[in-house]
Structure formats: structure tokens, C-alpha cells
Protein backbone atom coordinates (compact mmCIF):
# COMPACT_ATOMS: atom_id res chain seq x y z
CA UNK A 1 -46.14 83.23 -76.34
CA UNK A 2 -43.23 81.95 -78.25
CA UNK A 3 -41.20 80.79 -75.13
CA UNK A 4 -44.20 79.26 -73.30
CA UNK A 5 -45.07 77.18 -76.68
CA UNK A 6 -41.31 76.01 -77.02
CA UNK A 7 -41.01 75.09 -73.22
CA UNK A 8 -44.12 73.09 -73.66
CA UNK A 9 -42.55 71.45 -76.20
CA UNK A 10 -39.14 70.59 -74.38
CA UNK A 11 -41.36 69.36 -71.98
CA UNK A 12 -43.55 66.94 -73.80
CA UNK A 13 -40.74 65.88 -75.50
CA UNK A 14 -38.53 64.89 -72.52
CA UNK A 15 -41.73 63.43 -71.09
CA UNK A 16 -41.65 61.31 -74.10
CA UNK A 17 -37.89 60.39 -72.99
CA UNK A 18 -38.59 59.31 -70.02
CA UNK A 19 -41.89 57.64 -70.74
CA UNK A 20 -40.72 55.48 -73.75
CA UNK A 21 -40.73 51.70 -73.09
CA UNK A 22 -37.35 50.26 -73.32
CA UNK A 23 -37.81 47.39 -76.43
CA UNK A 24 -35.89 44.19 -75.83
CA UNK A 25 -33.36 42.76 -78.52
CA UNK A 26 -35.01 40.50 -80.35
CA UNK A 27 -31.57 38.89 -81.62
CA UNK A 28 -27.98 38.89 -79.16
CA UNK A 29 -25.62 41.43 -80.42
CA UNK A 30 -22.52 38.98 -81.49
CA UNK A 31 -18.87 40.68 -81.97
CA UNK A 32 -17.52 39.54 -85.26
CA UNK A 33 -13.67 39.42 -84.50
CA UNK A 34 -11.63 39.07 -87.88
CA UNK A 35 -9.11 36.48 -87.89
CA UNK A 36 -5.29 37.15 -87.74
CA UNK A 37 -3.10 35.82 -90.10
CA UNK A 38 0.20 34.73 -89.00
CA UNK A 39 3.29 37.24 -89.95
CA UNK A 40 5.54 34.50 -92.49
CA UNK A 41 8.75 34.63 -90.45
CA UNK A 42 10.70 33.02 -93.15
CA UNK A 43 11.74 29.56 -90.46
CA UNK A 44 8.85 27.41 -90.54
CA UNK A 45 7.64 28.03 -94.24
CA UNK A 46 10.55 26.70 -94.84
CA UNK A 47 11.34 23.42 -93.05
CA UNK A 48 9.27 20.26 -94.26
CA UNK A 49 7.23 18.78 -92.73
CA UNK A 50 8.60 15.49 -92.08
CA UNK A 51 10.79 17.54 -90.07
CA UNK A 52 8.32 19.50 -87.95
CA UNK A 53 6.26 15.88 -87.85
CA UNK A 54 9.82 14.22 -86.59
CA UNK A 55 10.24 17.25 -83.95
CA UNK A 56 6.75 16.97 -82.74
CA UNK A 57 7.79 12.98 -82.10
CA UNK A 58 11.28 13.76 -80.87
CA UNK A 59 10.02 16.32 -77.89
CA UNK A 60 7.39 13.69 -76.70
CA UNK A 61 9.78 11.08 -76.77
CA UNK A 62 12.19 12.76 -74.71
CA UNK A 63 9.43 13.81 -71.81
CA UNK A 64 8.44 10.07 -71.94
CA UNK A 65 11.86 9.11 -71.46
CA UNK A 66 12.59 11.68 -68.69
CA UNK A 67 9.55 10.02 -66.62
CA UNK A 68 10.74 6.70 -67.25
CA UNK A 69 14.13 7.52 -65.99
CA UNK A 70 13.01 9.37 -62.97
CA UNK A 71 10.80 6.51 -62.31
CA UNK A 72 13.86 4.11 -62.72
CA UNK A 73 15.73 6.55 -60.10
CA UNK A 74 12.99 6.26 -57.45
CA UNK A 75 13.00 2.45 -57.79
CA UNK A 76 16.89 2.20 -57.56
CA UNK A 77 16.79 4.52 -54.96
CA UNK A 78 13.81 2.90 -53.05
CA UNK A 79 15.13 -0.73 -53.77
CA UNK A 80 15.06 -2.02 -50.45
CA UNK A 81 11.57 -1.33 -50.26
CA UNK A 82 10.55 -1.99 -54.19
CA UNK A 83 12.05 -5.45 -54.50
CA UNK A 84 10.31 -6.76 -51.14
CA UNK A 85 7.55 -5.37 -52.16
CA UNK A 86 7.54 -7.28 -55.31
CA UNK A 87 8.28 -10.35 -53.98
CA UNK A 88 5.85 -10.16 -51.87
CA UNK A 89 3.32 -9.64 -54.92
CA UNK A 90 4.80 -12.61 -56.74
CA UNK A 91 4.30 -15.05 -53.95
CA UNK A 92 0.53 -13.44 -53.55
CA UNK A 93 -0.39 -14.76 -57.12
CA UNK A 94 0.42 -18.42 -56.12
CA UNK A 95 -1.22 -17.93 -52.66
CA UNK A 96 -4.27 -15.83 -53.11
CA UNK A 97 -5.84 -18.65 -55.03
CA UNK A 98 -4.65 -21.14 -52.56
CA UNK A 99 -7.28 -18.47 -49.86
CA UNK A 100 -9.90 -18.23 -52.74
CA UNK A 101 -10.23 -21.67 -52.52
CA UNK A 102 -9.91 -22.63 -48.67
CA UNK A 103 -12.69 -19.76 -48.47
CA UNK A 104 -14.92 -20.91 -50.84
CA UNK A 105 -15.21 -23.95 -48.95
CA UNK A 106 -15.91 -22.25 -45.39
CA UNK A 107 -12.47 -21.75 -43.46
CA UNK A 108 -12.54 -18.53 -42.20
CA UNK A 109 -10.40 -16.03 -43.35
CA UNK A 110 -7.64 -15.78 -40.83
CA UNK A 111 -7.33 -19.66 -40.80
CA UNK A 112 -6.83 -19.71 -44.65
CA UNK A 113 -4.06 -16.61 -44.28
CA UNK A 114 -2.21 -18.20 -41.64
CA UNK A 115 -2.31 -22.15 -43.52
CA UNK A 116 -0.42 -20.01 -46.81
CA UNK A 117 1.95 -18.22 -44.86
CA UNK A 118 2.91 -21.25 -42.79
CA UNK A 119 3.05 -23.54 -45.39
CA UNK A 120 5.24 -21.36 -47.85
CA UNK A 121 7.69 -20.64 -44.93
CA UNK A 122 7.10 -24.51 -44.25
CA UNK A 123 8.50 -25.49 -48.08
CA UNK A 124 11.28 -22.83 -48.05
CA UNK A 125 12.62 -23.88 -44.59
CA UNK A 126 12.46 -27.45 -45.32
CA UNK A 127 14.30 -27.11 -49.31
CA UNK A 128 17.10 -25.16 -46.89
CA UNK A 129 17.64 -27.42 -44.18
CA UNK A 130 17.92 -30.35 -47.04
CA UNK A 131 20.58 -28.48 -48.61
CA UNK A 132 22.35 -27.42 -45.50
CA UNK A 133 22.07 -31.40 -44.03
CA UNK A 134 23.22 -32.78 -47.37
CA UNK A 135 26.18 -30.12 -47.69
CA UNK A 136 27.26 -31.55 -44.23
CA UNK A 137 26.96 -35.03 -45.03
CA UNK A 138 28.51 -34.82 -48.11
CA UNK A 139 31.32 -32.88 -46.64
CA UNK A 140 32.99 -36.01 -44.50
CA UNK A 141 36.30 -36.78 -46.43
CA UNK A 142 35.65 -33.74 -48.19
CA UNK A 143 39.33 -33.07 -48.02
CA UNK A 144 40.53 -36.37 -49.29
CA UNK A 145 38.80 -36.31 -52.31
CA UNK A 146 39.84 -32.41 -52.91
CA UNK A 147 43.44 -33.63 -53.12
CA UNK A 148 42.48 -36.75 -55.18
CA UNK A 149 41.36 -34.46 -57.68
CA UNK A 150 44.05 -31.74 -57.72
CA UNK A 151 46.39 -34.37 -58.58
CA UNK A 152 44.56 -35.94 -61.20
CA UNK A 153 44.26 -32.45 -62.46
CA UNK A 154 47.84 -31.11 -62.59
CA UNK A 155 48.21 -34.96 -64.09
CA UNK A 156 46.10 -33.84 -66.94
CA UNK A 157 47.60 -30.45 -67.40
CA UNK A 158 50.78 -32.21 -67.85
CA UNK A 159 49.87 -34.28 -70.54
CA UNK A 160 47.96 -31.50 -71.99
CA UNK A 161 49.10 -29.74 -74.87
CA UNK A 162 50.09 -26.96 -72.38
CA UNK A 163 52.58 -29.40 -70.47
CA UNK A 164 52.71 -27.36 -67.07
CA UNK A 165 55.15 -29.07 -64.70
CA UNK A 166 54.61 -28.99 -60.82
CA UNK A 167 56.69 -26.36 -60.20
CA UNK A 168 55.01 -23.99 -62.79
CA UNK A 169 51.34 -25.36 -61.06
CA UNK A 170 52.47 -24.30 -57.55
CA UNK A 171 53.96 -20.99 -58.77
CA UNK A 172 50.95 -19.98 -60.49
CA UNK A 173 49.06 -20.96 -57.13
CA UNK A 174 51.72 -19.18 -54.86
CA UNK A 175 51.14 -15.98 -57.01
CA UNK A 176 47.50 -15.80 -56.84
CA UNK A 177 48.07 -16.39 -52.81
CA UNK A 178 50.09 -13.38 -53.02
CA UNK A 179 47.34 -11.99 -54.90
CA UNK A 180 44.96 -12.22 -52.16
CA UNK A 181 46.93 -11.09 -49.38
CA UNK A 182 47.86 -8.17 -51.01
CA UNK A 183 44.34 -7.22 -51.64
CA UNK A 184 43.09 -8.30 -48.50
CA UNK A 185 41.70 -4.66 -47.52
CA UNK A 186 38.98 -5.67 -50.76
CA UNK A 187 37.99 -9.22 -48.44
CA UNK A 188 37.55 -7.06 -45.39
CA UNK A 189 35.70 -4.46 -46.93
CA UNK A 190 33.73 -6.93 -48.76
CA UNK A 191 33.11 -8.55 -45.17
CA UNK A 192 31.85 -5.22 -43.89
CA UNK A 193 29.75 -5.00 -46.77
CA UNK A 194 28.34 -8.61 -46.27
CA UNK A 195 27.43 -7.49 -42.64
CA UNK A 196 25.13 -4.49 -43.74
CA UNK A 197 23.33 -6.56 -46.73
CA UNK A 198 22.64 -8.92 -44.49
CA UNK A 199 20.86 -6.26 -42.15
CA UNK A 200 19.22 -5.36 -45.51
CA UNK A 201 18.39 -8.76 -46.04
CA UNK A 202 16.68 -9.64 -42.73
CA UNK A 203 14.61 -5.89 -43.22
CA UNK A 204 13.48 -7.15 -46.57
CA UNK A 205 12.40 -10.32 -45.31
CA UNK A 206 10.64 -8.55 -42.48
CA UNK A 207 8.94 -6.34 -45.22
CA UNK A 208 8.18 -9.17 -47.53
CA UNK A 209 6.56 -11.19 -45.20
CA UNK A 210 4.34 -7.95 -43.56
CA UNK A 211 3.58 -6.92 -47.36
CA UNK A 212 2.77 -10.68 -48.24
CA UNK A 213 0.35 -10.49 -44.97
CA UNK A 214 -1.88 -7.86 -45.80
CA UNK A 215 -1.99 -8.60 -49.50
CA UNK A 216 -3.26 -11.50 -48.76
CA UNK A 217 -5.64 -10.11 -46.07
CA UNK A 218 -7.33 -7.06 -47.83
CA UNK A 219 -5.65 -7.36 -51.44
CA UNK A 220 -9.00 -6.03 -53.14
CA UNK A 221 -9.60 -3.40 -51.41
CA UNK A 222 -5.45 -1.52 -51.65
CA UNK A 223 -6.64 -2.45 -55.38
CA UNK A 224 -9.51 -0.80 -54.89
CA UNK A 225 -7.73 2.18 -53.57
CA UNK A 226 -4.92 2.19 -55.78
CA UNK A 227 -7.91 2.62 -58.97
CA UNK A 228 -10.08 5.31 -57.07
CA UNK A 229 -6.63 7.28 -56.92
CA UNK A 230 -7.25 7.72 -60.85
CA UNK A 231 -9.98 9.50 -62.26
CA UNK A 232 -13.66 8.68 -62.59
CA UNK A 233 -13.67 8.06 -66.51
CA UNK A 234 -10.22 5.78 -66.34
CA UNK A 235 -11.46 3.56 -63.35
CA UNK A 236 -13.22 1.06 -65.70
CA UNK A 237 -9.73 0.54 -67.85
CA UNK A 238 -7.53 0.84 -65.16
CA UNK A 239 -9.92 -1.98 -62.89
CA UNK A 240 -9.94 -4.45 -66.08
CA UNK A 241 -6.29 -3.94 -67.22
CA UNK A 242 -5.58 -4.97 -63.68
CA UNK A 243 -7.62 -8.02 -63.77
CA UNK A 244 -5.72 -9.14 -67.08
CA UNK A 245 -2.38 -8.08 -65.21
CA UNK A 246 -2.72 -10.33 -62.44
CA UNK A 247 -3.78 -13.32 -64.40
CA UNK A 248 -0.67 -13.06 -66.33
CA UNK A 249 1.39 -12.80 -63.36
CA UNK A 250 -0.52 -15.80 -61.19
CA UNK A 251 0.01 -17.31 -64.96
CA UNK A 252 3.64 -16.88 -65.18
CA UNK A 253 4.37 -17.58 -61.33
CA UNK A 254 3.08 -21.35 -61.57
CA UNK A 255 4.52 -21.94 -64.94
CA UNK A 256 7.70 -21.22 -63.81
CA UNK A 257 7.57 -23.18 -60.61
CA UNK A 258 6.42 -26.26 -62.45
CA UNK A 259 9.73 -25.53 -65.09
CA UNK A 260 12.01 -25.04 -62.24
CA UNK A 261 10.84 -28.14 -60.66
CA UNK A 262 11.59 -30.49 -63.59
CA UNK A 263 14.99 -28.66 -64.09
CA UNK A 264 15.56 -29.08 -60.92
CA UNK A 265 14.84 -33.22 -60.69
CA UNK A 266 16.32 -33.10 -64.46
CA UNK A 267 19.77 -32.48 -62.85
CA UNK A 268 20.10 -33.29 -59.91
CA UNK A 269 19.27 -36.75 -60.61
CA UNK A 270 21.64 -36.70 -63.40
CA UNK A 271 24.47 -35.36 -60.69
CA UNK A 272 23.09 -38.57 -58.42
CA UNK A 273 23.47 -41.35 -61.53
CA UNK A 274 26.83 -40.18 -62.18
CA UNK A 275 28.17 -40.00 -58.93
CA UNK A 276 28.20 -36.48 -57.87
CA UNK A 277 28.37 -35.47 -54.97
CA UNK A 278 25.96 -33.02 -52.99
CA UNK A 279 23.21 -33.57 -55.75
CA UNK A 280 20.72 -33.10 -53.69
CA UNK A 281 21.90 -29.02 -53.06
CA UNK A 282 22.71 -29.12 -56.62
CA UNK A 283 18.63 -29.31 -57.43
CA UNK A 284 17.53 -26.96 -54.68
CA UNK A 285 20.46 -24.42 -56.28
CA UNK A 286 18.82 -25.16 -60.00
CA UNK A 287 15.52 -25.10 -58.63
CA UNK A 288 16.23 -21.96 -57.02
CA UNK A 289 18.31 -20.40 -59.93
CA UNK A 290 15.35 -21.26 -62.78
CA UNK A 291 13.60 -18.29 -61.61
CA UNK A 292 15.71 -16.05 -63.42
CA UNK A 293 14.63 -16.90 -67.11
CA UNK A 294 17.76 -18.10 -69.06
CA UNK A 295 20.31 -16.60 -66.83
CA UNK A 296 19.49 -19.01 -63.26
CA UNK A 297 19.38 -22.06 -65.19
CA UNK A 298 22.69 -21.45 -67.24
CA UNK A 299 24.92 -20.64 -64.09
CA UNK A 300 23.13 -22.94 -61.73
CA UNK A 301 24.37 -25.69 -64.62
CA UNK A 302 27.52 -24.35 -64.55
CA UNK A 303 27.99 -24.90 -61.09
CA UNK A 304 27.12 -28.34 -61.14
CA UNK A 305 29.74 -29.01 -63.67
CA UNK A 306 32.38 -27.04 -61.71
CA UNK A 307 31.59 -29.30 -59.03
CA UNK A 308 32.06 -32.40 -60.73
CA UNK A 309 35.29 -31.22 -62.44
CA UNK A 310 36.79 -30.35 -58.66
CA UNK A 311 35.11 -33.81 -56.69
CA UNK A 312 35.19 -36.09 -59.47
CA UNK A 313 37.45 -36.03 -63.39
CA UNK A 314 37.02 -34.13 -66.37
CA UNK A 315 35.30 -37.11 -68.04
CA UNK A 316 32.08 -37.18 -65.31
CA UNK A 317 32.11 -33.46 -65.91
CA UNK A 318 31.60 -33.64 -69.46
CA UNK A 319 29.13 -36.48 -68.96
CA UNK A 320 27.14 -33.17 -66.17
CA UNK A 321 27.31 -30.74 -68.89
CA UNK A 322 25.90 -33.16 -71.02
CA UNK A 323 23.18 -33.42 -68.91
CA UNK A 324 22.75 -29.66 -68.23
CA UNK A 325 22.49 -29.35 -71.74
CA UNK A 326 19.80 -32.41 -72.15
CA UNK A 327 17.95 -30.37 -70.11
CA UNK A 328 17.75 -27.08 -70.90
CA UNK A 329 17.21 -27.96 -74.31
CA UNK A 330 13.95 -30.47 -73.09
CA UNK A 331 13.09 -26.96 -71.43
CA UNK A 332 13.92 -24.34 -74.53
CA UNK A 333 12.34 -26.87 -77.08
CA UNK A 334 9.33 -28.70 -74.70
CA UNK A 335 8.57 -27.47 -71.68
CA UNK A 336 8.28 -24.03 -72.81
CA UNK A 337 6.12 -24.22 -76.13
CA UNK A 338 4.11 -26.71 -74.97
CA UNK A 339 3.42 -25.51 -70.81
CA UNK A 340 4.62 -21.67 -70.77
CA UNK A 341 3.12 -21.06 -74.26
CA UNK A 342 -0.35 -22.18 -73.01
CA UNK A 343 -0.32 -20.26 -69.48
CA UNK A 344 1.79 -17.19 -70.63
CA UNK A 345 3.42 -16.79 -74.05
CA UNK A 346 6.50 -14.75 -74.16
CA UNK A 347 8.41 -14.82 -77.43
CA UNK A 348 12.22 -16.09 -76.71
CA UNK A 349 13.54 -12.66 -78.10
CA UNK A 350 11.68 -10.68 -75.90
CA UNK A 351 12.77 -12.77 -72.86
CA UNK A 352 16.37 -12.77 -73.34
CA UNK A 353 16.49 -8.46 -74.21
CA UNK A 354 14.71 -7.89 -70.90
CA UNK A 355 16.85 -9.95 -68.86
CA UNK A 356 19.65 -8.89 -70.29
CA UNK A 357 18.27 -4.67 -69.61
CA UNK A 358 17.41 -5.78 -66.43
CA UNK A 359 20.83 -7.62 -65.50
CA UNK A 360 22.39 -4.50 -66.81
CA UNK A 361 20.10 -1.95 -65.11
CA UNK A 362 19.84 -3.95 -61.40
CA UNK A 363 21.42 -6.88 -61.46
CA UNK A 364 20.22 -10.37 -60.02
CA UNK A 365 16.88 -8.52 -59.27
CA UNK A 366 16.50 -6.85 -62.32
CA UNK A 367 16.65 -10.05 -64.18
CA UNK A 368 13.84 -11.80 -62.34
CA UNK A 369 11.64 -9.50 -62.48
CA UNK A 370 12.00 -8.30 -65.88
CA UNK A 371 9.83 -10.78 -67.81
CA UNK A 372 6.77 -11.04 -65.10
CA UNK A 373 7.20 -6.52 -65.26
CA UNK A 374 7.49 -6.42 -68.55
CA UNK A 375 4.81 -9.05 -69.26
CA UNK A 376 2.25 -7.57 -66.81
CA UNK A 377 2.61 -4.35 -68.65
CA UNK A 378 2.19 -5.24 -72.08
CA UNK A 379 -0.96 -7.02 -71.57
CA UNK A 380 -2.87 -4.19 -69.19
CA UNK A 381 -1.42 -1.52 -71.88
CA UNK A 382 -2.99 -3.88 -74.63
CA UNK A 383 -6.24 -4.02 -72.62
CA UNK A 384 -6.27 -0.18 -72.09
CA UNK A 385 -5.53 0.81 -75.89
CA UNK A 386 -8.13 -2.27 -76.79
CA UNK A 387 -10.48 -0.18 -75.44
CA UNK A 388 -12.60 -3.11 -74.87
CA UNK A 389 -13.33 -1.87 -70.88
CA UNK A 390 -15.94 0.37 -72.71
CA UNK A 391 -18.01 -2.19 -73.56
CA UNK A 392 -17.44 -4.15 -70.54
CA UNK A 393 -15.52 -6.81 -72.28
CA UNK A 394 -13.74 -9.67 -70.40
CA UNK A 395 -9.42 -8.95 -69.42
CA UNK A 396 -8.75 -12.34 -71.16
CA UNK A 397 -10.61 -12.08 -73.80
CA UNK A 398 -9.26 -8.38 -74.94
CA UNK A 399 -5.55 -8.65 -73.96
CA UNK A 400 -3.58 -9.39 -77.12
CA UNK A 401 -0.42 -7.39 -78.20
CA UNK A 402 2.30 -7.72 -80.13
CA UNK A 403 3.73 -11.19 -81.73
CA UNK A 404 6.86 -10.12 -79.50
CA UNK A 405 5.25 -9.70 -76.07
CA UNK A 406 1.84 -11.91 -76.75
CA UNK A 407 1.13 -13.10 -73.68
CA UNK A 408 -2.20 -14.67 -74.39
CA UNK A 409 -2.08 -17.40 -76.67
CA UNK A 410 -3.88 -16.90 -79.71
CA UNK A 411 -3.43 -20.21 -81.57
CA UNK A 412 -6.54 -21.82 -83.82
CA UNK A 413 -8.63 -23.63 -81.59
CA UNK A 414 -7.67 -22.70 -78.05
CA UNK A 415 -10.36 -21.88 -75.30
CA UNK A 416 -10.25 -20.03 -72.40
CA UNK A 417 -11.53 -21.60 -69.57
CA UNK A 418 -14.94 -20.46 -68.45
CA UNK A 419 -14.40 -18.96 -65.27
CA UNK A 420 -11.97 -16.44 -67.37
CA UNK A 421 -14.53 -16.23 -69.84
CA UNK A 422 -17.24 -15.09 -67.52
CA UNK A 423 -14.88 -12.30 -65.68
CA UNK A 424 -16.32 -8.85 -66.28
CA UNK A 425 -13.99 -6.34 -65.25
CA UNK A 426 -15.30 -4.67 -62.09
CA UNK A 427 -14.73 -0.98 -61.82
CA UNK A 428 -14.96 1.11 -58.96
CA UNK A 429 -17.24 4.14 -59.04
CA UNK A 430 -18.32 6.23 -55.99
């Protein structure tokens, strides 16, 4: 009786087992993980923390610097493509709104491209065959005059202070014949040289005008690629802070033109009053040479006084640098505050320490294209750490920066023009 009643009961009670409903959790079952304290190690309690704060900098610093100077080897490296290439975006910001315009007012598209391209190889081929024809002409008798002014030179190094007789003049120029003849191996070299840069130079020409071409053809939509490369969230400040960057560089392209044209009829009509001859080549060189901020107008000066010291006296060359120096300082003190400081305002310090890194770091291309670069940077990083693109806010209006590298004039009472006030940056969103 016993063992039936008890296997009853095992029964019932695993039937109640099986039969019991399963209640749900009314609340999640959360793990409550203490935290772990960090074992002192007797290093960091122990340095302050200007330190660690100047170590946190100092690591940064150096991994921005290592991308910077990679980037600086793939341009140095790649500089036969890189420097066409930015030529051929320089000469785009004085064309494109030559297209704009030609467009808005019904030429077709090709017919606009085609009138730019023709018309800025028209203006560079004519300014060369005017220097070449006026070299020529101003060559005739070329030789006469050369010895005319040797003479009158060793005549006033003999009455100079220095009182160098004729034999001690030819001596001087018999050793620095020698000189050349023994180093002729550097000439031939040099020649070699020439040869390949000027395969380089008809490439890059090649390049330039191709990359000029389709810049001009489809230039919004590579920009358009180049900002969907980027991510969704950064398209609007990378589309504005391009808008901003061109308009300084269209800005700073026809400034400089219009400065390196009145340099340009500055001296060489000076070189023309007093008698100079090939003034004409003087102004395309100055003209030419202008582009380089600083730099191009100082040595393009400097060869027009060389000249008159060799074709003409010492006195008419005093009279050139006289004018060289008229002019630059018209530029320096004029020209600049009043025409560059309305388009694009640089600060003079800031101009001459990036031409003189980018002399250093690439030479005759490194210093002119160091102040449009470095220019074109500061104002899209201004626009991007504005962070005016979030509010849809207009290039011009948000690009400020520093009192060193302001490129956008901020004086009392100057307006943008309307059309720049009405540009909403457009971003590009899939």
C-alpha cells in the first residue's frame, strides 16, 4: 500500500513538472560587471600633465607631418605630371568664366571651348614672336655696341678706386676662358640635360593643354567626382570649401595678370625713354617674370639693368634701376593694397615665407605656385572649420582666417557682390 501511495505521488508530482507553465521574466536579467581599477605602475602618476598633454600633441604632430611629407614625395616625384596639371587649373580660372559667359549668351559649348583655347594660345604665341622679332631687330650692330661698351667699362674700372690696368682686365678674362674649357664636360652634360627637359617640356605642354581641355569641357562634373569620393556627411563642406577655393584662385589669377601687366608697361617703357635697347622683350620678360610674387619681378628688373650696363653706361643703368625700383614700389605700396587687397588679400609676410619654402622645396615652380596653394587652402580649411556648410551658408561669406593668410577682405564697409552673395554651396548627395 505504501509503495503504490508513494509512486502515485512521484507521479503526480513529475506530472506537475512537466505540466507547469513556464512564467516569462518580467524584468531582463542585466550582468553587473565591477569596474577595474588600474594597477599604479609608479610612471604615469608621476609625470605632469603638461607633459602627457605635450606628448599627446607631439605624436599627432609627427603623423601629420609624416603625411605631409609623403604627400610632398609623391608631388616631387610625380612633378611632370603635378605642375602641368596645375597650370592647367590656373589658366581654367581665367577661362572658365570667359565659357560661362559665351554660354550664357547661346554659343554652344564646343564653340566657346575652342574660342578660349585659341585665343590663349593666340596671346602667348603672339607676346613670343614680339620678343623673338624685336631680339632680332635689335641685334643688327649688336657687336659694335658690345665693344663700345667693354671699353667704356675697363675705362671706368681704371679710374675706379680699384685701378685695374688692361693687362690685369684681359688676364682675369683669359682665366675664366680657361675656366670654361676646363669644365667643359659640365656644358656638355648640361646640353644633354637641356635635350631631355626639353622632351619634358613639350610632354608638359601636351598635358597642359589636354588637362586645360577637359577642365574646361566637363570641369563640374571631375568636381563632382572628386567630392562623391568623400563620404556622405563631408560632401556638403567639401562642395562649399571648393566653391570658396576656386573664387580665390580665379581671384588671384586676374589680379596678378592685371599687376604683371602694369609692371610690365612700367618698365619697359622706362627701358624705351632711356634708350635701351630690346625694351620691348624686356616687358614680355617682366610681364612674364611677375608671376612669381616678389621673386619674378626682382630678377626680371635685374636683368633689365644688366642689360643697360652691357649696351649702354653705368649712368643709364642707374637711371633702369631707378626705374625698376619706381615700380615695384608703385606695386608693393599701390597696386597691391588697393587692387590685390580687394580681389585676394594676402598679408606681405605670408607671401614672401611661402615663396621662399617653395623656392627652397621646388624651385621656379615651387615659388609660383606657393601663394595661389597656400591661399586656396587656407580659405577652404577656414570654410570647413567655419562650419558654416551646415547651415548652408554662402563660400564668400564664411571664408575668413587668419590676419596672416586673410584672403577675403574684411574691411568696414566692403560688399560682396551679389552674385557671390547669392552662391549656396551645392553638395552632391546620391
Amino acid at each position: 500500500m505504501s509503495t503504490s501511495t508513494g509512486r502515485s505521488g512521484w507521479f503526480s508530482r513529475r506530472r506537475k513538472v512537466r505540466t507547469a507553465p513556464e512564467v516569462p521574466s518580467a524584468q531582463p536579467i542585466t550582468a553587473v560587471v565591477s569596474p577595474v581599477r588600474a594597477v599604479p605602475n609608479g610612471v604615469d602618476e608621476n609625470i605632469p600633465a603638461g607633459i602627457r598633454l605635450a606628448g599627446a600633441w607631439s605624436w599627432r604632430l609627427l603623423v601629420i607631418a609624416a603625411a605631409i611629407a609623403v604627400v610632398l614625395f609623391l608631388v616631387v616625384q610625380l612633378r611632370f605630371i603635378v605642375i602641368p596639371l596645375l597650370v592647367a587649373v590656373l589658366v581654367s580660372a581665367l577661362l572658365v568664366p570667359l565659357v560661362g559667359f559665351l554660354t550664357r549668351h547661346r554659343w554652344p559649348k564646343g564653340l566657346a571651348v575652342a574660342l578660349a583655347l585659341v585665343g590663349t594660345l593666340a596671346v602667348i604665341a603672339g607676346l613670343v614672336t614680339l620678343a623673338v622679332t624685336q631680339i632680332a631687330a635689335g641685334s643688327v650692330g649688336l657687336s659694335t655696341r658690345f665693344a663700345a661698351s667693354y671699353a667704356n667699362l675697363k675705362d671706368v674700372l681704371a679710374a675706379s678706386p680699384l685701378q685695374l690696368s688692361n693687362a690685369e682686365i684681359n688676364g682675369y678674362l683669359s682665366q675664366a676662358v680657361d675656366a670654361l674649357q676646363n669644365d667643359s664636360q659640365i656644358f656638355i652634360t648640361g646640353a644633354l640635360s637641356l635635350g631631355s627637359s626639353l622632351g619634358h617640356l613639350a610632354t608638359g605642354a601636351l598635358l597642359t593643354l589636354f588637362s586645360l581641355l577637359f577642365i574646361l569641357i566637363d570641369g563640374a562634373g571631375i568636381w563632382n567626382w572628386i567630392v562623391k569620393i568623400f563620404p556622405r556627411r563631408a560632401r556638403p563642406a567639401i562642395a562649399g570649401a571648393g566653391i570658396a577655393g576656386w573664387r580665390t584662385l580665379g581671384n588671384f589669377a586676374r589680379v596678378q595678370i592685371l599687376v604683371a601687366t602694369i609692371d610690365a608697361i612700367g618698365i619697359g617703357a622706362g627701358a624705351a625713354i632711356l634708350g635701351v635697347p630690346m625694351a620691348i622683350p624686356i616687358g614680355v620678360l617682366v610681364f612674364l617674370g611677375s608671376f612669381i610674387p616678389i621673386v619674378g619681378a626682382v630678377a626680371t628688373g635685374a636683368v633689365a639693368v644688366l642689360i643697360a650696363l652691357i649696351f649702354n653706361d653705368w649712368f643709364v643703368a642707374l637711371l633702369m634701376l631707378g626705374v625698376v625700383l619706381l615700380v615695384q614700389q608703385i606695386e608693393g605700396h599701390v597696386l597691391q593694397p588697393l587692387i590685390m587687397g580687394t580681389a585676394v588679400k594676402v598679408h606681405p609676410l605670408g607671401v614672401v615665407l611661402v615663396v621662399a619654402a617653395g623656392a627652397l622645396l621646388a624651385g621656379i615652380p615651387g615659388a609660383l605656385f606657393a601663394v595661389p596653394v597656400a591661399a586656396v587652402l587656407n580659405v577652404m580649411i577656414s570654410y570647413i572649420h567655419s562650419g558654416a556648410w551646415r547651415g548652408g551658408v554662402p563660400p564668400a561669406a564664411a571664408a575668413g582666417g587668419s590676419i596672416l593668410w586673410q584672403t577675403i577682405p574684411q574691411r568696414p564697409g566692403f560688399r560682396q557682390p551679389r552674385s557671390i552673395q547669392q552662391a549656396v554651396p551645392q553638395s552632391t548627395a546620391e
